[in-house]
N, C-alpha and C. Protein backbone atom coordinates (compact mmCIF):
# COMPACT_ATOMS: atom_id res chain seq x y z
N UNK A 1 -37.20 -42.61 -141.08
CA UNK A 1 -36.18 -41.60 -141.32
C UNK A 1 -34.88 -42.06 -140.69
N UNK A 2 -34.03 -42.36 -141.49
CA UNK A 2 -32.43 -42.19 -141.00
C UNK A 2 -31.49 -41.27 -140.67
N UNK A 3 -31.26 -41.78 -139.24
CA UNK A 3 -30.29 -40.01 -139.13
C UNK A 3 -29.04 -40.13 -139.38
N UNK A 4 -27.98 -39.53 -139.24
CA UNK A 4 -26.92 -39.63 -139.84
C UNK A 4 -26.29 -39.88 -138.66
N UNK A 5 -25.02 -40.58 -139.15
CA UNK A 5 -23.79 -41.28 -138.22
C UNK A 5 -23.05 -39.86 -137.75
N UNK A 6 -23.17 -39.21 -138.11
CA UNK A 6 -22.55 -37.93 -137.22
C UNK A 6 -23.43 -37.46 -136.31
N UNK A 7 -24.65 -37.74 -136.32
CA UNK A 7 -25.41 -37.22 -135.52
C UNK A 7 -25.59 -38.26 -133.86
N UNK A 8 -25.26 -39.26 -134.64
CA UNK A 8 -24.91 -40.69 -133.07
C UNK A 8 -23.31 -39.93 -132.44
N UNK A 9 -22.38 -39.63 -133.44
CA UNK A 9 -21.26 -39.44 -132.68
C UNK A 9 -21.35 -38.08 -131.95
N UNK A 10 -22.71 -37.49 -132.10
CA UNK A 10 -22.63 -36.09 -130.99
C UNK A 10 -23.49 -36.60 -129.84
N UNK A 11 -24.90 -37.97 -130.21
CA UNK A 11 -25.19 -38.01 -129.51
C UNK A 11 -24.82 -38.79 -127.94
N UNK A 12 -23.40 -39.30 -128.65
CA UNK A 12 -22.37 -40.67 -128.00
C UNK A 12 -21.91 -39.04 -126.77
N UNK A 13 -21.20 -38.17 -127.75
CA UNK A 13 -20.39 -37.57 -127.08
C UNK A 13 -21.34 -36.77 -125.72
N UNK A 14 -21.97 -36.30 -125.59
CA UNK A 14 -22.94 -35.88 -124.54
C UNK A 14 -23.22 -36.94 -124.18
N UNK A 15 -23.92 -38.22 -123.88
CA UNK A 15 -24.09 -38.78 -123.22
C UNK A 15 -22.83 -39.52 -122.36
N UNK A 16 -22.00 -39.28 -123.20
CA UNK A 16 -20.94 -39.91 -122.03
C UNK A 16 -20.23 -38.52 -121.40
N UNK A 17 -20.68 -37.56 -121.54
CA UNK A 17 -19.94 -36.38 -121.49
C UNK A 17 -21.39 -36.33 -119.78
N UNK A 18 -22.26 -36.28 -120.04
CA UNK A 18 -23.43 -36.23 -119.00
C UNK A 18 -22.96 -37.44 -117.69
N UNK A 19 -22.60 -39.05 -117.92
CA UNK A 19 -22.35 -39.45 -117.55
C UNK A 19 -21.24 -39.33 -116.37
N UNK A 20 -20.29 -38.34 -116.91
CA UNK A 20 -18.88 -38.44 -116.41
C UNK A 20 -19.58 -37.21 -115.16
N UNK A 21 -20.55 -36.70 -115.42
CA UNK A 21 -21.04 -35.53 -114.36
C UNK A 21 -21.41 -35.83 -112.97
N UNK A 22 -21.41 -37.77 -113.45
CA UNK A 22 -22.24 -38.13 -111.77
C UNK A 22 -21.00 -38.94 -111.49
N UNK A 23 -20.08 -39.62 -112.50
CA UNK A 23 -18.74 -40.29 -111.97
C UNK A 23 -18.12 -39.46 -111.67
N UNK A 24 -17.75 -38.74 -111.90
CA UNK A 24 -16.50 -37.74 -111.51
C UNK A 24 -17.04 -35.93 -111.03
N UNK A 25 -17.93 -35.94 -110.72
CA UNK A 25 -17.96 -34.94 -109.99
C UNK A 25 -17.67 -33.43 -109.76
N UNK A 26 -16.88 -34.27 -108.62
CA UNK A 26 -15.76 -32.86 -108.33
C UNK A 26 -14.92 -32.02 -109.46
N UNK A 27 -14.59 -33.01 -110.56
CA UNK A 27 -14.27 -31.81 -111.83
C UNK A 27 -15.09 -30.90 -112.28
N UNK A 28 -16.19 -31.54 -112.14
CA UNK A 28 -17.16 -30.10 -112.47
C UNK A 28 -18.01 -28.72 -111.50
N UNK A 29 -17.40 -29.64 -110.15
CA UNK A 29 -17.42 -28.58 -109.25
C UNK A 29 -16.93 -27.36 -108.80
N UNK A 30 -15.96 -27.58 -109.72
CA UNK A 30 -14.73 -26.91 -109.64
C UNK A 30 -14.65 -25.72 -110.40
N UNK A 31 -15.42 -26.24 -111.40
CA UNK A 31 -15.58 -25.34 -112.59
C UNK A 31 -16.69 -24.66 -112.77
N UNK A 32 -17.48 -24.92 -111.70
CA UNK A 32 -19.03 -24.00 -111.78
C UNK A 32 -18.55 -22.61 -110.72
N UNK A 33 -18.52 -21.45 -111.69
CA UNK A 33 -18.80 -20.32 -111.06
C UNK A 33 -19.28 -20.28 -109.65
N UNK A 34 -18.67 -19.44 -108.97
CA UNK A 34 -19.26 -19.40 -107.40
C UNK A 34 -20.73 -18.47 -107.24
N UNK A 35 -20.87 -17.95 -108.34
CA UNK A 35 -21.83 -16.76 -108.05
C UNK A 35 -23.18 -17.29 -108.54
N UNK A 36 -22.86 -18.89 -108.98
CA UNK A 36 -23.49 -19.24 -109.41
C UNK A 36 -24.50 -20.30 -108.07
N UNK A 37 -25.53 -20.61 -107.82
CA UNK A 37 -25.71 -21.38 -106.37
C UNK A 37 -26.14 -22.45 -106.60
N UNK A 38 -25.70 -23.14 -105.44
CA UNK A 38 -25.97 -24.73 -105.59
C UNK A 38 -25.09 -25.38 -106.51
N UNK A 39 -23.68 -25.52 -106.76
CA UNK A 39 -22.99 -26.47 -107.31
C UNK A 39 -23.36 -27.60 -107.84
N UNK A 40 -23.47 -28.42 -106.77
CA UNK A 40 -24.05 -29.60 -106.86
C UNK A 40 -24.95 -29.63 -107.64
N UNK A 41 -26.43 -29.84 -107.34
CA UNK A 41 -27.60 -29.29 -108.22
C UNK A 41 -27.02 -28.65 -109.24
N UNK A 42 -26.65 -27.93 -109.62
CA UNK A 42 -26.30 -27.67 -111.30
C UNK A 42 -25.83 -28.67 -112.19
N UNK A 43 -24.46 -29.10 -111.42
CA UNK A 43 -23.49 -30.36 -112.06
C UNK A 43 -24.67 -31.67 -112.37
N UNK A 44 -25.33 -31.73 -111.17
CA UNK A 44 -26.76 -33.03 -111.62
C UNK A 44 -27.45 -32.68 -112.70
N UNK A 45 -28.05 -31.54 -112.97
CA UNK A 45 -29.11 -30.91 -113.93
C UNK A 45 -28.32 -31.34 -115.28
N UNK A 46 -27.18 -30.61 -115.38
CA UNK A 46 -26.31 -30.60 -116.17
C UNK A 46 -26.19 -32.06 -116.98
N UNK A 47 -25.60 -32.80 -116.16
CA UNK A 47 -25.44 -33.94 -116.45
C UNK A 47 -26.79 -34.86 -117.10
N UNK A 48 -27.70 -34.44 -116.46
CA UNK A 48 -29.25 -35.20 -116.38
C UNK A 48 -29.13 -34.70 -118.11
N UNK A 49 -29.16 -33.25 -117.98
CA UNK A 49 -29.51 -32.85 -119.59
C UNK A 49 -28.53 -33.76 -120.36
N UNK A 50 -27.81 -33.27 -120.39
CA UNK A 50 -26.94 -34.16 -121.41
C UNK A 50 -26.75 -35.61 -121.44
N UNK A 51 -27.39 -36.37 -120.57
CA UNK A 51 -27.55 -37.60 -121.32
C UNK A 51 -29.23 -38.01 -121.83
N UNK A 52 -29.89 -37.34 -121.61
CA UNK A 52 -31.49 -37.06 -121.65
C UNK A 52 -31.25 -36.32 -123.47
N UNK A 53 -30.58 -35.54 -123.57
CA UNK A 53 -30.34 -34.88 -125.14
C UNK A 53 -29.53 -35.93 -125.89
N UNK A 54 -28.95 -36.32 -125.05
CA UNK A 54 -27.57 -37.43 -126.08
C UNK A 54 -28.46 -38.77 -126.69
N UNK A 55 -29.88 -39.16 -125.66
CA UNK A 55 -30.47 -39.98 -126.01
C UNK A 55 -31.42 -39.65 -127.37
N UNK A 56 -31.75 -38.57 -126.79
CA UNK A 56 -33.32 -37.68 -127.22
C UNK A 56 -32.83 -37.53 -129.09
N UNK A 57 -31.48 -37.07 -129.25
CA UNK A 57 -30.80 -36.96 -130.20
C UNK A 57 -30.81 -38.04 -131.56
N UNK A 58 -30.95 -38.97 -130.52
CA UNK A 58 -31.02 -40.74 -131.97
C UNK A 58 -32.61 -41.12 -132.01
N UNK A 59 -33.40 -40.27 -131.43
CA UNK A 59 -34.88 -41.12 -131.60
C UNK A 59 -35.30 -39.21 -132.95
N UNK A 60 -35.95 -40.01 -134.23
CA UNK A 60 -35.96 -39.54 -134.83
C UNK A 60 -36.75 -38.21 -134.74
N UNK A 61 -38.03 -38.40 -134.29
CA UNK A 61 -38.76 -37.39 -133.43
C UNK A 61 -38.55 -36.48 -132.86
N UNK A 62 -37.79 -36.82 -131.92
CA UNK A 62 -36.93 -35.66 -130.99
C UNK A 62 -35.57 -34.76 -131.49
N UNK A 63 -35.11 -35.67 -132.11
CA UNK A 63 -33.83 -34.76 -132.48
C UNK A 63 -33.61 -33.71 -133.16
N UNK A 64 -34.61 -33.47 -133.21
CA UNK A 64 -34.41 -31.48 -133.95
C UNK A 64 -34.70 -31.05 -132.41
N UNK A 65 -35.51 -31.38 -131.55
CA UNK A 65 -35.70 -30.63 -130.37
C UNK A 65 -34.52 -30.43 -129.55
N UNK A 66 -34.16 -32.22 -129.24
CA UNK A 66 -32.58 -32.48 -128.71
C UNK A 66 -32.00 -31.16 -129.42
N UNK A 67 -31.22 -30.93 -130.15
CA UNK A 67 -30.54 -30.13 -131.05
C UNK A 67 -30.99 -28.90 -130.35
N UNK A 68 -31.87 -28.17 -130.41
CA UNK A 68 -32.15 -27.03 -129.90
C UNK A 68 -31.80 -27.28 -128.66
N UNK A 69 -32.27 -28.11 -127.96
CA UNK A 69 -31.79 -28.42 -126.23
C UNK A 69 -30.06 -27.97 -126.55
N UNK A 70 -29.28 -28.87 -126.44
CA UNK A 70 -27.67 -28.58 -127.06
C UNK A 70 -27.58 -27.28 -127.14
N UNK A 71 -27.68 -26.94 -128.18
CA UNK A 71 -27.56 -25.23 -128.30
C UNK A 71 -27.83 -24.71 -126.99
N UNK A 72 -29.26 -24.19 -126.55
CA UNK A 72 -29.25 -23.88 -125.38
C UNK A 72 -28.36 -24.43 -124.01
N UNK A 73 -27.64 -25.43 -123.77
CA UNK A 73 -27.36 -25.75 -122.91
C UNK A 73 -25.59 -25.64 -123.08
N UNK A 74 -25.27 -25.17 -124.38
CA UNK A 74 -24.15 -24.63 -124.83
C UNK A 74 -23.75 -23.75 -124.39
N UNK A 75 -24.85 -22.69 -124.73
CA UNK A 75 -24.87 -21.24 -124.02
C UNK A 75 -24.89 -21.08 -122.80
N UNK A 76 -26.28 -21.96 -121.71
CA UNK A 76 -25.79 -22.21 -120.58
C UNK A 76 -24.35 -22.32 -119.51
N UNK A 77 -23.99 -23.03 -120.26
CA UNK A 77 -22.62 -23.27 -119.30
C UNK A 77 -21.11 -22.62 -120.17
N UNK A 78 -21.80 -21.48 -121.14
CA UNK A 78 -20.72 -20.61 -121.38
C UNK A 78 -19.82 -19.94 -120.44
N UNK A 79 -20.67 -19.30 -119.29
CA UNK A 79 -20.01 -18.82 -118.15
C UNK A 79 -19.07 -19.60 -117.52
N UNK A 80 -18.89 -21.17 -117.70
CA UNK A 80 -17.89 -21.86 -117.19
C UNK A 80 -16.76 -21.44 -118.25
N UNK A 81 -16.74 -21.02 -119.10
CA UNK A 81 -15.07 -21.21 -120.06
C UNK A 81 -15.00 -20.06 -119.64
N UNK A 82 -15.29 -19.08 -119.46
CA UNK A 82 -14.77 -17.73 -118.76
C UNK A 82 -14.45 -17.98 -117.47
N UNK A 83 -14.96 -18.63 -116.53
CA UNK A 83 -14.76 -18.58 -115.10
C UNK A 83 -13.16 -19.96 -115.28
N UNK A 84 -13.26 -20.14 -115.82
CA UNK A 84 -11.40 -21.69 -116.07
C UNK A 84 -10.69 -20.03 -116.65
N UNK A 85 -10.93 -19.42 -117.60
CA UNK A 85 -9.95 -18.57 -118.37
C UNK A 85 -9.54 -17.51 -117.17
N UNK A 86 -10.59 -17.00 -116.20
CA UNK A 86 -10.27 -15.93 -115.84
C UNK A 86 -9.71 -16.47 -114.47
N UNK A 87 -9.74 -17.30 -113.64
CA UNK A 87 -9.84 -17.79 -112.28
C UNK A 87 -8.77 -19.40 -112.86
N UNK A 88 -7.64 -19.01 -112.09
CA UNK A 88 -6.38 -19.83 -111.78
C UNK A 88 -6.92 -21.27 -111.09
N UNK A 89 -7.92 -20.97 -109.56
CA UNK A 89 -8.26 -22.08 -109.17
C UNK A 89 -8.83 -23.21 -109.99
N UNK A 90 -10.01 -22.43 -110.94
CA UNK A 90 -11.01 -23.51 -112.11
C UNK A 90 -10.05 -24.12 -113.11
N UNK A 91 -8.81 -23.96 -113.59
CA UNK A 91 -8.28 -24.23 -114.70
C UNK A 91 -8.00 -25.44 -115.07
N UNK A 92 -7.75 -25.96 -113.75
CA UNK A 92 -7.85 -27.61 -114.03
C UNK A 92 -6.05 -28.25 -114.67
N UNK A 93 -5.34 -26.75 -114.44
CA UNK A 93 -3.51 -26.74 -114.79
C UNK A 93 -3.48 -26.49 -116.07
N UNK A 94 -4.88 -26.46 -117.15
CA UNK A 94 -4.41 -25.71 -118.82
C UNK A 94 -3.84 -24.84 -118.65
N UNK A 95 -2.95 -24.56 -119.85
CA UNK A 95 -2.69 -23.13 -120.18
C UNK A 95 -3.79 -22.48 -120.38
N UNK A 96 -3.80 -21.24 -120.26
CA UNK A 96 -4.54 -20.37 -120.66
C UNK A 96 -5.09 -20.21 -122.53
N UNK A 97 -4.33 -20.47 -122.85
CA UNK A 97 -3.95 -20.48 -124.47
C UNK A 97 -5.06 -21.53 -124.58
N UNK A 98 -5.01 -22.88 -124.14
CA UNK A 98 -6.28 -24.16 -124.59
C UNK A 98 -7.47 -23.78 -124.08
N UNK A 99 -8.12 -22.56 -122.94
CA UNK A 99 -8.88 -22.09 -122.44
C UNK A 99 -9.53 -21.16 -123.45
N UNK A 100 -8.35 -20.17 -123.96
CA UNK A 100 -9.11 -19.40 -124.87
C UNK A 100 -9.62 -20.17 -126.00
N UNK A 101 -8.94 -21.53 -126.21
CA UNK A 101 -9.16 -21.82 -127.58
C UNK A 101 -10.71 -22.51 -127.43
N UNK A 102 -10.92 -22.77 -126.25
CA UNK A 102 -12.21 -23.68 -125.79
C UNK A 102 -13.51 -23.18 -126.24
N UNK A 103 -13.48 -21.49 -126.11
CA UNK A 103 -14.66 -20.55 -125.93
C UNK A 103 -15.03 -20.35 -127.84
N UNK A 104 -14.19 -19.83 -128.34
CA UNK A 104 -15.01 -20.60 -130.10
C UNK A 104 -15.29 -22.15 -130.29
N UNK A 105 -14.34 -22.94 -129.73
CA UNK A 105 -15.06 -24.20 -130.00
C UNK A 105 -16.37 -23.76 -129.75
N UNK A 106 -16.71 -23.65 -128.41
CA UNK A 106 -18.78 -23.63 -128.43
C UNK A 106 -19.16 -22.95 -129.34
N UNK A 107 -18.68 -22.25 -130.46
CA UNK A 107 -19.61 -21.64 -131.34
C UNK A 107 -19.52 -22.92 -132.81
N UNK A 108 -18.33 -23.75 -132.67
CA UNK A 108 -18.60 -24.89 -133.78
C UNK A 108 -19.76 -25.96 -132.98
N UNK A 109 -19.28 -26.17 -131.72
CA UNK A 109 -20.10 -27.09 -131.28
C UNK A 109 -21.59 -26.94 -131.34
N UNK A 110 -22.30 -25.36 -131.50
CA UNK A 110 -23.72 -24.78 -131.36
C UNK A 110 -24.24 -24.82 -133.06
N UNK A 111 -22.53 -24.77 -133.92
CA UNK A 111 -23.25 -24.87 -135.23
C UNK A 111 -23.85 -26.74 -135.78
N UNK A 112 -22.77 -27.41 -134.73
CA UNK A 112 -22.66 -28.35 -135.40
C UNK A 112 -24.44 -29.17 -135.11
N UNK A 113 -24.65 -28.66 -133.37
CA UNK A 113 -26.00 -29.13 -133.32
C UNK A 113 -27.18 -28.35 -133.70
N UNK A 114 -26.50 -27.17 -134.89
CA UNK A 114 -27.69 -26.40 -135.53
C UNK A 114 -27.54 -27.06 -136.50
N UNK A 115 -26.91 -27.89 -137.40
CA UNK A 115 -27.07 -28.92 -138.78
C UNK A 115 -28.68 -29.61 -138.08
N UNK A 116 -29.31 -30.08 -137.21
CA UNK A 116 -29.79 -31.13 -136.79
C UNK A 116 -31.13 -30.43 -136.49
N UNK A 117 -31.08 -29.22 -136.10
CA UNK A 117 -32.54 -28.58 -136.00
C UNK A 117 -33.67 -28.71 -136.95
């Protein structure tokens, strides 16, 4: 079974998107909710998933599962685009305006890894 070249360029994008979780860090420390515990440990999990799905994604077998993983882990860290929109410190210097625009993206990004289920 052949998967499709759009389906490598989502699985490219999470895995380097997972990657950047253990290089760079502190950006995502920043951005994890306080109410949320253990920072750290999340940003790892986080990261772990998404390059564990980004892989899981190109082996033919897995990638309807990958795909469901995604979705779920979409939703997961929804509470971060609210906590950048609502909280000045998380924003990272966006406008507010590219913040709001962030929070429908995850609903293309949840459709795009529902093509793959």
């Amino acid at each position: 079974m052949n998967l499709p070249w759009h389906l490598y360029v989502m699985a490219f994008v999470y895995f380097i998107a997972g990657l950047n979780h253990f290089r760079n860090p502190r950006l995502y420390l920043k951005i994890i909710p306080p109410y949320f515990p253990n920072p750290k440990l999340l940003n790892q999990i986080s990261g772990l998933a998404e390059i564990i799905l980004g892989i899981s994604l190109c082996i033919p077998v897995l990638s309807s599962y990958a795909a469901w993983g995604v979705i779920a882990l979409l939703i997961a860290i929804f509470p971060t685009h609210l906590y950048m929109y609502f909280d000045e410190k998380a924003r990272m210097g966006l406008p507010k305006w590219v913040l709001l625009l962030r929070m429908p993206l995850q609903l293309v990004l949840i459709f795009w890894a529902y093509q793959y289920t």
